[in-house]
Protein backbone atom coordinates (compact mmCIF):
# COMPACT_ATOMS: atom_id res chain seq x y z
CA UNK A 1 0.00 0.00 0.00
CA UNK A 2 1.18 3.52 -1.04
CA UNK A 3 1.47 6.86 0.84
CA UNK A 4 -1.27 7.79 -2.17
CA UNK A 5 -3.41 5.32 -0.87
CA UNK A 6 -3.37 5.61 3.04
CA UNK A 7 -3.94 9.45 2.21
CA UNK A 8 -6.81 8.45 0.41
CA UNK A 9 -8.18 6.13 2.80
CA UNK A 10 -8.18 8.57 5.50
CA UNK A 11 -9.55 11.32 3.44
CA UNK A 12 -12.51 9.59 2.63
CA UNK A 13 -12.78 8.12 5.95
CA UNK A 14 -12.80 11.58 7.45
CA UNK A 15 -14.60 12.92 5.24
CA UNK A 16 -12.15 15.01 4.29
CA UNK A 17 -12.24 18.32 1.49
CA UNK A 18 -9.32 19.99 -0.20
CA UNK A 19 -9.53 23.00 1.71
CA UNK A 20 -9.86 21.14 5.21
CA UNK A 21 -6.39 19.62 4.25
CA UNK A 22 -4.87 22.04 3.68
CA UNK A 23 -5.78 23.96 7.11
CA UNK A 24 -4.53 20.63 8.96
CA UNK A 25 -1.00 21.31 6.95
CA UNK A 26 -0.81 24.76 7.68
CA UNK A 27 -1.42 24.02 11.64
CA UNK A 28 2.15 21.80 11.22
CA UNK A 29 3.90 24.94 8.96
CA UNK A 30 3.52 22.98 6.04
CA UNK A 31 2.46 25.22 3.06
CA UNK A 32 0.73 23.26 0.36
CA UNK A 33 -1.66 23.93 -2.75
CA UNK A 34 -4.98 22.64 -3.10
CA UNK A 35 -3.65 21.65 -7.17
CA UNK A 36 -0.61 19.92 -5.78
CA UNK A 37 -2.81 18.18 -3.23
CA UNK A 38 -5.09 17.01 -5.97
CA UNK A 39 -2.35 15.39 -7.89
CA UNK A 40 -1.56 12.93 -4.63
CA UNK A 41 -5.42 11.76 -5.14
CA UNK A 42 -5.41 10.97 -9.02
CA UNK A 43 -5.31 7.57 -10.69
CA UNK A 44 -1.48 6.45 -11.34
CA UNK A 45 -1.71 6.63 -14.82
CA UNK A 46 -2.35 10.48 -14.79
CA UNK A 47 -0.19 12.32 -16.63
CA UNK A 48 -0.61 14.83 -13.41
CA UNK A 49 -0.08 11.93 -11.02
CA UNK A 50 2.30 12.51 -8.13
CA UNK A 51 3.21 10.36 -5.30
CA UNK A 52 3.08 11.40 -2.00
CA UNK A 53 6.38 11.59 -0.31
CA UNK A 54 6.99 10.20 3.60
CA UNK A 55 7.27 13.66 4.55
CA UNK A 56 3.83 14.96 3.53
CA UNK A 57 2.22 12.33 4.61
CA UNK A 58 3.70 12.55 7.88
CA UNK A 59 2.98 16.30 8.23
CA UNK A 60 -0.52 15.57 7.37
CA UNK A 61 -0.59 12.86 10.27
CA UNK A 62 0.74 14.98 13.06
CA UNK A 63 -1.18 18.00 11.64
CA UNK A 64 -4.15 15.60 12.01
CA UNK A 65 -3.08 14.91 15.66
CA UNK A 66 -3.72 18.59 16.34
CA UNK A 67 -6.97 18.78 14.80
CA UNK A 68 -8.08 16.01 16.34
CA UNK A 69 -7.29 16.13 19.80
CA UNK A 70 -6.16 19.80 20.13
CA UNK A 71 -2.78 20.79 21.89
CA UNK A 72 -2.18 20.54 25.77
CA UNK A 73 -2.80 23.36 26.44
CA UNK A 74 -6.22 23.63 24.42
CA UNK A 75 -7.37 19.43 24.28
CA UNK A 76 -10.29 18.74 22.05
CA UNK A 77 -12.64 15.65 21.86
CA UNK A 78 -11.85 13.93 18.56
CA UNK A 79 -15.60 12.19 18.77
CA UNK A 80 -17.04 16.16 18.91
CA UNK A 81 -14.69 17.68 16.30
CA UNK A 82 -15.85 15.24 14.03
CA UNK A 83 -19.49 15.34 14.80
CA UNK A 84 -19.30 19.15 14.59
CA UNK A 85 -18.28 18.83 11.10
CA UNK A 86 -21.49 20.85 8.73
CA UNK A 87 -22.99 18.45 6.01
CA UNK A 88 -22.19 18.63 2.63
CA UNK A 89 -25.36 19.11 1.63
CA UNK A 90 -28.37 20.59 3.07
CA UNK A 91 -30.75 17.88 3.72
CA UNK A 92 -34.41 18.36 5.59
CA UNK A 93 -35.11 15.13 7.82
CA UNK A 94 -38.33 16.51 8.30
CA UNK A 95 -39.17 15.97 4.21
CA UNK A 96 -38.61 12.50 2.73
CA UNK A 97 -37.72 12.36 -0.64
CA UNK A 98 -41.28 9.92 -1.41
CA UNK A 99 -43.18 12.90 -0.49
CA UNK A 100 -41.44 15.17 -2.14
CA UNK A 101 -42.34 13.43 -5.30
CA UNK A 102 -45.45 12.84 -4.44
CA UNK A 103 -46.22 16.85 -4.68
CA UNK A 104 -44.96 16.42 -8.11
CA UNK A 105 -47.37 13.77 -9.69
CA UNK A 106 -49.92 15.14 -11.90
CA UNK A 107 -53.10 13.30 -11.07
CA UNK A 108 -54.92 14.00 -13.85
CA UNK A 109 -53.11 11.77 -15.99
CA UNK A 110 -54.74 8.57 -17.02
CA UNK A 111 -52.71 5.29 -17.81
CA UNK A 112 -51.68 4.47 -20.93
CA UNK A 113 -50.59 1.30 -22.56
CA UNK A 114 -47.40 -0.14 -21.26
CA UNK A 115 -44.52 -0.46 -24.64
CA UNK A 116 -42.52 -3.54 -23.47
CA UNK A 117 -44.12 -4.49 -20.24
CA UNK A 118 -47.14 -6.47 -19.25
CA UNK A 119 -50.36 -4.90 -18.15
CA UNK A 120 -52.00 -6.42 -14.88
C-alpha cells in the first residue's frame, strides 16, 4: 500500500475536502496547494499523477493529531470535532424524498398502454 493510498483512505474516511487539508498542513507549517494536493489523489496513470512523499504524509498525520485532539494546552474531543463537522449538503429530515415526489405527480393523468411491459 502507497502513501497515495493511506492518504486516500483517510480522506474519505474523514470525510475530508481539499480546503480542510490544507488547514490541517498549515497548523504543522507545512504550506501546500490545493492543485498539488489534488495530484496525490489521481489515478497512477495520470499524466498529473504525483506520489506522496513520507514527509507529507507525515505532516498531514501529526497535523491531524492537532486537529483532532487539540494541543495541551487547548485538548479537544476527537468524537465532537468530528461530529461538529457541517454536512455537505443541506438535507431536511423533516421531508422525505417519497413525499417530495409525491407533490410532483400530476393526477390528472390517465394510464396508458405499457410499450414492453405487461399490463396487470
Amino acid at each position: 500500500m502507497t502513501n497515495n493510498d493511506i492518504f486516500k483512505k483517510l480522506r474519505v474516511a474523514l470525510k475530508l475536502r481539499d480546503d480542510e487539508i490544507v488547514e490541517i498542513l498549515t497548523l504543522v507549517d507545512f504550506k501546500i496547494s490545493k492543485s498539488e494536493l489534488g495530484a496525490f489523489f489521481r489515478k497512477e496513470d495520470h499524466p498529473n499523477y504525483m506520489e506522496c512523499g513520507d514527509q507529507i504524509l507525515r505532516n498531514f498525520l501529526n497535523g491531524l493529531v492537532i486537529y483532532l485532539r487539540g494541543t495541551r494546552e487547548n485538548p479537544k474531543n476527537p468524537g465532537e470535532v468530528l461530529l461538529d463537522k457541517e454536512p455537505t449538503k443541506n438535507f431536511d429530515k423533516t421531508k422525505s424524498f417519497k413525499k417530495q415526489q409525491l407533490k410532483n405527480v400530476d393526477t390528472n393523468l390517465s394510464h396508458g398502454k405499457y410499450k414492453n411491459k405487461k399490463k396487470s
